[in-house]
C-alpha atoms as a PDB file:
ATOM      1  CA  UNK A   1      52.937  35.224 -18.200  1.00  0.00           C
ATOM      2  CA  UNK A   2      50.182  34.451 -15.815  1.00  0.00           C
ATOM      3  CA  UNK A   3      51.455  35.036 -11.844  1.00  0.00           C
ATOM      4  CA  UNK A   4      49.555  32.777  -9.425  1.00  0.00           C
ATOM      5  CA  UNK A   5      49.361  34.047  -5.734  1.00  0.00           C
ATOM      6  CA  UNK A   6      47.911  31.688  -3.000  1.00  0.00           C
ATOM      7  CA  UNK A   7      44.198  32.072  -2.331  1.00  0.00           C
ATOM      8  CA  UNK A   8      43.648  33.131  -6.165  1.00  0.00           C
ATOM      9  CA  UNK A   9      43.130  31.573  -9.532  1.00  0.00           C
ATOM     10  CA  UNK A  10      44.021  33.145 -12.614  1.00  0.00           C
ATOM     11  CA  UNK A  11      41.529  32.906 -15.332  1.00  0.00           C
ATOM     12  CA  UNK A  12      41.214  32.672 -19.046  1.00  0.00           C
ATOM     13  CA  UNK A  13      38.200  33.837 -20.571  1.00  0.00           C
ATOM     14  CA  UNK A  14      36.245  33.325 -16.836  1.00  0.00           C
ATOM     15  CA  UNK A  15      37.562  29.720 -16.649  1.00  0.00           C
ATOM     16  CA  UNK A  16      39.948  28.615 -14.036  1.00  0.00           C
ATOM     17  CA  UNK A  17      43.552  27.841 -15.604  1.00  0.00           C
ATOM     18  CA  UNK A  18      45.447  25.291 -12.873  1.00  0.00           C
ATOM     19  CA  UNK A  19      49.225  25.595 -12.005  1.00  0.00           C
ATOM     20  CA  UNK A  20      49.195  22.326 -13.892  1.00  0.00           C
ATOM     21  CA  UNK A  21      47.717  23.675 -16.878  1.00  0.00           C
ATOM     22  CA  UNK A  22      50.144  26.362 -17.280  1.00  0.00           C
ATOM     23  CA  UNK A  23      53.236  24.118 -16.556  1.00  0.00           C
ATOM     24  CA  UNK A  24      51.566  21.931 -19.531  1.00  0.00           C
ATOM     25  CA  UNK A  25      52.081  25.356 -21.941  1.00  0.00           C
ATOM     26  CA  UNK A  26      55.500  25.801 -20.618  1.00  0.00           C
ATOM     27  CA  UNK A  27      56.607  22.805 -21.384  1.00  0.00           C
ATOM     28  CA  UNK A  28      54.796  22.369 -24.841  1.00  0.00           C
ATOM     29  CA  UNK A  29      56.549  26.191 -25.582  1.00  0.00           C
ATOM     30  CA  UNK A  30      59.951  24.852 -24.425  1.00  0.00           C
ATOM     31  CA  UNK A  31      59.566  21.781 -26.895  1.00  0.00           C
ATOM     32  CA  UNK A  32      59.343  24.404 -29.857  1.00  0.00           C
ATOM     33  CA  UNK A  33      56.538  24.898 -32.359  1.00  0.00           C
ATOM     34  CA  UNK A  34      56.674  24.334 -36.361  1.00  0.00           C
ATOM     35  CA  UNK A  35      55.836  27.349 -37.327  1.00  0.00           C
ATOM     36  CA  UNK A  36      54.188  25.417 -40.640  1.00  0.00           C
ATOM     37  CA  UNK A  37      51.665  23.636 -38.440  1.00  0.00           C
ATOM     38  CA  UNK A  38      50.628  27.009 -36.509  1.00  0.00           C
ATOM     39  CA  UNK A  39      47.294  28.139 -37.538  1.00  0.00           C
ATOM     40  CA  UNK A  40      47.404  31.463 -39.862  1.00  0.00           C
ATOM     41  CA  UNK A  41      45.969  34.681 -38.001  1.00  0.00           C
ATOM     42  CA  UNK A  42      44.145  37.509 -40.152  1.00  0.00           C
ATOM     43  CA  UNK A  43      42.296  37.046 -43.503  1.00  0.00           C
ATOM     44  CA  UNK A  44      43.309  35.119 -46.374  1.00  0.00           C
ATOM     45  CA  UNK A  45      45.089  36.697 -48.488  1.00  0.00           C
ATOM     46  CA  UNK A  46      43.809  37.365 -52.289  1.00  0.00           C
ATOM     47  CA  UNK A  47      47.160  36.641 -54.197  1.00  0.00           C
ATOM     48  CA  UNK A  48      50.634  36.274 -53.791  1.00  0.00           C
ATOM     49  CA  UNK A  49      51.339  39.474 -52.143  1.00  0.00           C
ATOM     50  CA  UNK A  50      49.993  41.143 -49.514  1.00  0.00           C
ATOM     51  CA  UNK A  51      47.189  42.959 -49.951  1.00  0.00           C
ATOM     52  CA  UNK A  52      46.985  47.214 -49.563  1.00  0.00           C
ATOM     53  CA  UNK A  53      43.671  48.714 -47.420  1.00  0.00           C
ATOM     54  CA  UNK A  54      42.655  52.003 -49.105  1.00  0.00           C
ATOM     55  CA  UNK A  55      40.316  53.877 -47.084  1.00  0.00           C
ATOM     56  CA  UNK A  56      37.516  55.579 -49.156  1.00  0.00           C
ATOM     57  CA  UNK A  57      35.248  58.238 -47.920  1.00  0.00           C
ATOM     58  CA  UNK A  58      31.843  58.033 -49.227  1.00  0.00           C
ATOM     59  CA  UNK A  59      28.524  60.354 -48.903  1.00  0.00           C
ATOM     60  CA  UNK A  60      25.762  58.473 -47.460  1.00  0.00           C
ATOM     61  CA  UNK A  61      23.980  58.357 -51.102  1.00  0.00           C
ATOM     62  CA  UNK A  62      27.278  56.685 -52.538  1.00  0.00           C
ATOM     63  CA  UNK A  63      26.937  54.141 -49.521  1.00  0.00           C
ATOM     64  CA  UNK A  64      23.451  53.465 -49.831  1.00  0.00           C
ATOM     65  CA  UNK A  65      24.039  53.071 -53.640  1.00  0.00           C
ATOM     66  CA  UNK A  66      26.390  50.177 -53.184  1.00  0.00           C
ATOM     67  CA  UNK A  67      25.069  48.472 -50.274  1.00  0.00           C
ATOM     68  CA  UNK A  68      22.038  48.346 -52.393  1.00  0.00           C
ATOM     69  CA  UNK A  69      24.313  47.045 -55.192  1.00  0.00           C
ATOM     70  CA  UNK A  70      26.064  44.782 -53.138  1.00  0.00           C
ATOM     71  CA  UNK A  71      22.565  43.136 -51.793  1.00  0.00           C
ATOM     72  CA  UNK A  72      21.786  42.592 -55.442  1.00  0.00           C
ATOM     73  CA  UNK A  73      25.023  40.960 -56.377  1.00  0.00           C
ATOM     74  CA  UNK A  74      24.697  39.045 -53.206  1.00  0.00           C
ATOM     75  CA  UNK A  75      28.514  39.974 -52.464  1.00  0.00           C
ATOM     76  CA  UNK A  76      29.920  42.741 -49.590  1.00  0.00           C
ATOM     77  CA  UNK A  77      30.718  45.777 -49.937  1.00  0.00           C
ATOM     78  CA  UNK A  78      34.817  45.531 -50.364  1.00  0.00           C
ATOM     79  CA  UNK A  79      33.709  42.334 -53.328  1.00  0.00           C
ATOM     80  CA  UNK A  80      31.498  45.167 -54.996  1.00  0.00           C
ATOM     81  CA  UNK A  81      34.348  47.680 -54.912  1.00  0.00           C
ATOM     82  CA  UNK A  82      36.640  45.025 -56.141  1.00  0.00           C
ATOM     83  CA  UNK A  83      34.015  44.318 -59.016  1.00  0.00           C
ATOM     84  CA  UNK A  84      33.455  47.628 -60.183  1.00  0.00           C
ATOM     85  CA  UNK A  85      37.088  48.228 -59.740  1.00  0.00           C
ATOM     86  CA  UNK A  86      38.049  45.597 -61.643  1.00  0.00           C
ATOM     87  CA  UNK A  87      35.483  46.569 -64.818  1.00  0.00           C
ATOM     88  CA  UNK A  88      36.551  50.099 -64.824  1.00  0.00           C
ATOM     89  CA  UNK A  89      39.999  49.179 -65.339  1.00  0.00           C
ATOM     90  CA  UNK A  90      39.208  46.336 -67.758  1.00  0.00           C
ATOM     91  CA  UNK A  91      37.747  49.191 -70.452  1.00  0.00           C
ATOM     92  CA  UNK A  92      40.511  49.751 -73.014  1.00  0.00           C
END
């Protein structure tokens, strides 16, 4: 909640928010939001479920290795892992 006291404007992001301005949010707040028309937050998501982050440690060869493999595939890093991943589970 943003306090104003006489003599000083509050700021967002180093520009001056007016008394007006915030009475303008209350109000909009007050009306209620649908939550379907709110804009999502975060990355998309890569299926149906929520994704899991599995932190790998890696030397600095292994790194190098797929950066470099990355660059060639002209994906990221996490695409790369998903790739090779993905082929080394594939083999029957």
């Amino acid at each position: 909640m943003f306090r104003f006291t006489i003599g000083r404007m509050r700021t967002i992001g180093g520009k001056p928010v007016s008394e007006a301005q915030v009475d303008a949010w209350v109000a909009e707040a007050e009306a209620g939001y649908d939550v379907e028309v709110l804009r999502r937050r975060g990355r998309p998501g890569r299926g149906a479920l929520p994704s899991q982050v599995i932190p790998v440690r890696l030397t600095t060869d292994e790194l190098a290795a797929l950066e470099a493999k990355a660059r060639h595939e002209n994906v990221n890093r996490s695409e790369a892992i998903r790739k090779a991943l993905d082929a080394w589970v594939s083999v029957a």
